[in-house]
Protein backbone atom coordinates (compact mmCIF):
# COMPACT_ATOMS: atom_id res chain seq x y z
CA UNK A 1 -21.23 -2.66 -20.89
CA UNK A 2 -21.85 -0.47 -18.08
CA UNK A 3 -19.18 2.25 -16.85
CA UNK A 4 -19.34 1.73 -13.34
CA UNK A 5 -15.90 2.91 -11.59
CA UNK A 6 -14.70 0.10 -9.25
CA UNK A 7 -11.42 0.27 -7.19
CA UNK A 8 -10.40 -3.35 -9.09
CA UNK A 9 -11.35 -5.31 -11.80
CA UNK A 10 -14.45 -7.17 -10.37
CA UNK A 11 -14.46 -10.99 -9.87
CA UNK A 12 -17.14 -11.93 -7.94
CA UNK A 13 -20.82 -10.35 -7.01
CA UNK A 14 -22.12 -11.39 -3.86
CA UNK A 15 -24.85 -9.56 -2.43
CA UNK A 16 -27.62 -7.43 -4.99
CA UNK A 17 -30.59 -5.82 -3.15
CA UNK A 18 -33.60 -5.46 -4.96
CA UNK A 19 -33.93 -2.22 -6.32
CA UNK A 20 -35.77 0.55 -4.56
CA UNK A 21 -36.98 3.98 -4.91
CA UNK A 22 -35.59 7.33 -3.60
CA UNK A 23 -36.15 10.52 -3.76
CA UNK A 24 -38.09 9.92 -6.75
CA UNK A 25 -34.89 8.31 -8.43
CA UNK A 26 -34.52 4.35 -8.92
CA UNK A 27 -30.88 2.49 -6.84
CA UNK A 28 -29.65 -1.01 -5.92
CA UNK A 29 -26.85 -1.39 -4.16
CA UNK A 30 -24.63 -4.05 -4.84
CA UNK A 31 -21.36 -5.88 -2.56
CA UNK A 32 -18.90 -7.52 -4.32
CA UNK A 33 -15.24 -8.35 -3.75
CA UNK A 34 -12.09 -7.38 -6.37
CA UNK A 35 -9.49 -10.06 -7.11
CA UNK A 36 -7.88 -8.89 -3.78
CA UNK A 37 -10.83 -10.43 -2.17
CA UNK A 38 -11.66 -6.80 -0.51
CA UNK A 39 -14.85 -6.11 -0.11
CA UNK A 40 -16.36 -3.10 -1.98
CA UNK A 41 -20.21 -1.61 -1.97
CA UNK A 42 -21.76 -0.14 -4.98
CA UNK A 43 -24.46 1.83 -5.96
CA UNK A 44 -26.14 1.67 -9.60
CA UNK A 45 -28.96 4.85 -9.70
CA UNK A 46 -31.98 4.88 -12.59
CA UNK A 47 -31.40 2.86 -15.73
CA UNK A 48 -28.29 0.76 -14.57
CA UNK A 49 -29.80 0.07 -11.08
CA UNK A 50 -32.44 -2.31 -13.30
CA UNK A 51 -29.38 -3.65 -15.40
CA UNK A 52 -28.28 -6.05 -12.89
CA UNK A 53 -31.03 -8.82 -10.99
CA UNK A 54 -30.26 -10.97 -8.10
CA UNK A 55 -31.21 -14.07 -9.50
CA UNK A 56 -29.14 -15.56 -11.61
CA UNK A 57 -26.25 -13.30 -11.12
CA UNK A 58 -24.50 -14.03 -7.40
CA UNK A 59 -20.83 -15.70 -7.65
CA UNK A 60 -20.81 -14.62 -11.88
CA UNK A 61 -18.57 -11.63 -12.83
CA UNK A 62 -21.38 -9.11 -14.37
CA UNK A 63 -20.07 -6.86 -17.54
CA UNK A 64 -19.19 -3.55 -15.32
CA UNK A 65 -15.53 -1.75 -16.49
CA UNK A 66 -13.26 -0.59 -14.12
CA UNK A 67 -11.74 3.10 -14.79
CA UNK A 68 -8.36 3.11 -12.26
CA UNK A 69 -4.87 4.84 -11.89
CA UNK A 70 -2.30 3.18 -10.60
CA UNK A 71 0.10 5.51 -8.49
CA UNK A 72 3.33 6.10 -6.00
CA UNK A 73 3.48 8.72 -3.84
CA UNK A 74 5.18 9.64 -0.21
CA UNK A 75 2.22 10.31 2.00
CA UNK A 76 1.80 10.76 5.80
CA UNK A 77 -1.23 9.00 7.49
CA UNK A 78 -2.90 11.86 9.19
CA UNK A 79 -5.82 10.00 10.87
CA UNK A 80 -7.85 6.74 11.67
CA UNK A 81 -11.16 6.35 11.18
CA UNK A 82 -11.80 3.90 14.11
CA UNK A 83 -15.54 3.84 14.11
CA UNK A 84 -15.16 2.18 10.55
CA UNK A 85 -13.59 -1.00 11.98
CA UNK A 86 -10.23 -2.43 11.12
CA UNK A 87 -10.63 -5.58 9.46
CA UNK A 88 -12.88 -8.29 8.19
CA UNK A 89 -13.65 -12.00 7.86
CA UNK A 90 -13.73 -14.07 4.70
CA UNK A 91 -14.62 -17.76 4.03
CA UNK A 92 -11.54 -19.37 3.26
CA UNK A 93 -13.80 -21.33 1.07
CA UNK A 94 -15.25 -19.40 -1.41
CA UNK A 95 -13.63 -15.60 -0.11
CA UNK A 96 -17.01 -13.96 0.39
CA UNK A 97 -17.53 -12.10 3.81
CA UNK A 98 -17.73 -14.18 7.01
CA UNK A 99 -20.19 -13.64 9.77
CA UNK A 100 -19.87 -14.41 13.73
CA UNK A 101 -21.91 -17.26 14.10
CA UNK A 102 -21.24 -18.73 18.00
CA UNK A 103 -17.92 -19.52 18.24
CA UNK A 104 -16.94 -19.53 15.05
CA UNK A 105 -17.42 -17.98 11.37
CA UNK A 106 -19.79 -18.84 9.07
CA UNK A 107 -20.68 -17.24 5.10
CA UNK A 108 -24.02 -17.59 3.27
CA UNK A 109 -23.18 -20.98 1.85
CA UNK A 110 -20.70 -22.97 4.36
CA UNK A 111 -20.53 -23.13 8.23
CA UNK A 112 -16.69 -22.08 8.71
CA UNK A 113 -14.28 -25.26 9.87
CA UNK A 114 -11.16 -24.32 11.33
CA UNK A 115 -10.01 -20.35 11.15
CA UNK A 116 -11.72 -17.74 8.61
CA UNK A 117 -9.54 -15.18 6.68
CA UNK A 118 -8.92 -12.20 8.55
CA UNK A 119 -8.30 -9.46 6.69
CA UNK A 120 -7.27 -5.80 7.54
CA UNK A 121 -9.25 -3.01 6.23
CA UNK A 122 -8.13 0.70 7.47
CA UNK A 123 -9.89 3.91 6.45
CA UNK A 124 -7.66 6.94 7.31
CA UNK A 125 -6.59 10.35 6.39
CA UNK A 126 -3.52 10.66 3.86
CA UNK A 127 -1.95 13.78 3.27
CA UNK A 128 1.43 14.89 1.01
CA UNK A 129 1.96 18.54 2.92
CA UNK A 130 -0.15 20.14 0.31
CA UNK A 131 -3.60 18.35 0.35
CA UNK A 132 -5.31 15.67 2.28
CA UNK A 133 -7.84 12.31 1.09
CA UNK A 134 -9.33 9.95 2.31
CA UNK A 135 -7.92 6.17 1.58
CA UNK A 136 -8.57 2.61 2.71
CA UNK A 137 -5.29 0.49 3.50
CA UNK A 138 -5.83 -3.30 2.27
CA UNK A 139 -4.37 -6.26 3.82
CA UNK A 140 -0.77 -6.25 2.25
CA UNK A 141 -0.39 -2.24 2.83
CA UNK A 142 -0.81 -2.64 6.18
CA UNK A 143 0.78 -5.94 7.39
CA UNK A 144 3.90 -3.94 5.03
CA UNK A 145 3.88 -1.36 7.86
CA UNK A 146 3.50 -3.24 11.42
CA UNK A 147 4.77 -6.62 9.96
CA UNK A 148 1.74 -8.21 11.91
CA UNK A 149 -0.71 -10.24 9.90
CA UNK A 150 -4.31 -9.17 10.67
CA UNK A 151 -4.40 -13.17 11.51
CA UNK A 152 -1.75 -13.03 14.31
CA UNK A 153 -3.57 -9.44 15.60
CA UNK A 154 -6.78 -10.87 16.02
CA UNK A 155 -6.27 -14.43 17.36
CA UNK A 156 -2.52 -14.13 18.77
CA UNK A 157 -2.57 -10.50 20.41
CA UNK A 158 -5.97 -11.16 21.18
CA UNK A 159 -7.61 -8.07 19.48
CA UNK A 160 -10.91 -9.38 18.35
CA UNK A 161 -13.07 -6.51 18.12
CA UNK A 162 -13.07 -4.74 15.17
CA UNK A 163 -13.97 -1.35 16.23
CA UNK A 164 -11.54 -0.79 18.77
CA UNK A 165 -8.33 -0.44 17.47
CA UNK A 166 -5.25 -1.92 18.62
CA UNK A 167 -2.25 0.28 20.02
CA UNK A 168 0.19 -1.14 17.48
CA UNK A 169 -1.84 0.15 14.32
CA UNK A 170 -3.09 3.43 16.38
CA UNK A 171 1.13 4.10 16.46
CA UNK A 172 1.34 4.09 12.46
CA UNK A 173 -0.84 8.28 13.06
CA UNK A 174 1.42 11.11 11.63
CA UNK A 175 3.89 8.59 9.96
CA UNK A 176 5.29 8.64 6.29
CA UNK A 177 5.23 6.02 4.01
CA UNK A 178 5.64 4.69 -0.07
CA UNK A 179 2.00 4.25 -0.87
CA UNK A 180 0.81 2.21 -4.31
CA UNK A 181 -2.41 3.57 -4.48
CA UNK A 182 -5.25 2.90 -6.90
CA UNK A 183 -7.27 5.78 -7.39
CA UNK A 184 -11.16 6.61 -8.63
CA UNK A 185 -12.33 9.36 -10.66
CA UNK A 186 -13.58 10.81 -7.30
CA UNK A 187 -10.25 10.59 -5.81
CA UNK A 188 -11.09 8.15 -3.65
CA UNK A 189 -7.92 5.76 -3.01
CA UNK A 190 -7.06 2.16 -2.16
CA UNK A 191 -4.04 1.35 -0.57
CA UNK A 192 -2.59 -2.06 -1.67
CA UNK A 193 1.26 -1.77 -0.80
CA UNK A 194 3.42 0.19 1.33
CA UNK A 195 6.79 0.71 1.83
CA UNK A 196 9.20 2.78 4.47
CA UNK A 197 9.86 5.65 2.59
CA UNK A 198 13.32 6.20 0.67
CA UNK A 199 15.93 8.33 2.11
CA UNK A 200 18.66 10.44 0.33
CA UNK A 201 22.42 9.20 0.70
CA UNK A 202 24.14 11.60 2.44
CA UNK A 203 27.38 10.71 0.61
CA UNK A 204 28.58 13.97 -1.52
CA UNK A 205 29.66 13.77 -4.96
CA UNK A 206 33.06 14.33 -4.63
CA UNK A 207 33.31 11.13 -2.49
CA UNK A 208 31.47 9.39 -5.36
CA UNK A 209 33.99 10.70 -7.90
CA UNK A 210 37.73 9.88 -8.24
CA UNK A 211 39.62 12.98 -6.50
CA UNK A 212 41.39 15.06 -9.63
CA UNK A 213 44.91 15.17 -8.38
CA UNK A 214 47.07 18.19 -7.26
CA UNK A 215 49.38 18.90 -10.20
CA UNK A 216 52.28 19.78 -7.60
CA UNK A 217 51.82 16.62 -5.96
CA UNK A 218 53.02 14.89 -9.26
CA UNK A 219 56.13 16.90 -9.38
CA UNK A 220 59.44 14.92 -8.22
CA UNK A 221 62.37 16.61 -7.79
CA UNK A 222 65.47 14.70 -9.09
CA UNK A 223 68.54 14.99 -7.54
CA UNK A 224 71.30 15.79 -9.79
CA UNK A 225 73.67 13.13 -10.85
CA UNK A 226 76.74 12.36 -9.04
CA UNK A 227 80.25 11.23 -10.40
CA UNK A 228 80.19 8.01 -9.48
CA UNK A 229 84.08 8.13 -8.74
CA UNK A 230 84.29 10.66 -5.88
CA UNK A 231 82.36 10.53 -2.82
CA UNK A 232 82.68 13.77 -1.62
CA UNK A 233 79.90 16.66 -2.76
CA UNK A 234 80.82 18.75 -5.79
CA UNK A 235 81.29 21.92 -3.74
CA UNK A 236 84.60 20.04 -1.72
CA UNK A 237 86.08 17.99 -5.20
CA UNK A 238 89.21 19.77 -6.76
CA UNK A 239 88.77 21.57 -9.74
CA UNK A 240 89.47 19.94 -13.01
């Protein structure tokens, strides 16, 4: 069982390069996709980089752990990495990456009919006023924020290219949000949900109590009884 930190449980390995040779130290790099169907690129160095072989191995879950927190925080998105792209393509197929291919989409084993998957992928700058990291928003996170799916962005608002960035997710720079994050040992984060950030009630807590009341204000004067007989006051009654 190899300890290989992932940002989700794996489900599916795709793409395996053979392994090479650098810097006098043995790597293969490896693409898979989580249960999220994001796509994720790892690298195994010396002993576990010969672990793993191509053949035999594409589309089967290989026996690598997964070492993750789970996290909430309030976090403003500082910056945009736009030369990163903005979103990807899956076969709605099989969910492994999509390629242009003419007019359409195609993946390693089917020629796309109808529409592909289109799924956001943003890598920004997140910061909670005391430090800043680096963390990739997910599909979900970010359709939470602009209420847009990365389908309707792409083919309805007509933003196909996915290194220029369209205005509406440039806007959501220097905003505030409820992240659920999963982070790596190297503090590296995912963003899978996000939420508008929750704001105190301005209501004070004597208007959430019952008021305590004025002791005076319970006080009733009584007048003092009257004969019943004599109409007049006291003061203007003969003597008896």
């Amino acid at each position: 069982m190899m300890n290989i930190l992932l940002l989700a449980p794996l489900t599916n390995a795709f793409d395996i390069i053979i392994a090479i040779v650098r810097a006098g130290k043995t790597l293969r790099k490896i693409t898979i996709q989580d249960e999220s169907h994001h796509i994720i690129e790892i690298t195994l160095w010396g002993e576990k980089a010969t672990q793993i072989e191509k053949e035999g191995t594409i589309g089967q879950a290989p026996a690598i752990t997964s070492t993750i927190g789970r996290y909430t925080c309030i976090a403003t998105i500082e910056d945009i990495h736009e030369y990163r792209g903005w979103y990807y393509v899956l076969c709605p197929e099989c969910k492994n990456k999509a390629y242009p291919q003419g007019n359409n989409f195609a993946c390693v084993d089917h020629e796309i009919i109808g529409e592909p998957l289109f799924m956001y992928s943003i890598n920004t700058i997140i910061s909670d006023g005391s430090s800043s990291i680096e963390a990739v928003f997910f599909n979900e996170a970010v359709t939470n924020i602009i209420h847009i799916s990365c389908r309707d962005m792409v083919i309805i608002h007509g933003n196909k290219n996915p290194k220029v960035l369209p205005d509406m997710i440039h806007s959501i720079k220097k905003t505030s949000k409820l992240l659920h994050v999963n982070m790596k040992k190297d503090r590296t984060i995912a963003v899978n949900r996000a939420e508008d950030t929750p704001t105190l009630a301005s209501t004070s807590t004597q208007s959430l109590l019952p008021k305590t009341p004025d002791p005076k204000m319970l006080t009733i004067k009584r007048p003092l009884h009257e004969p019943s007989g004599d109409p007049r006051p006291a003061t203007q009654r003969p003597k008896q």
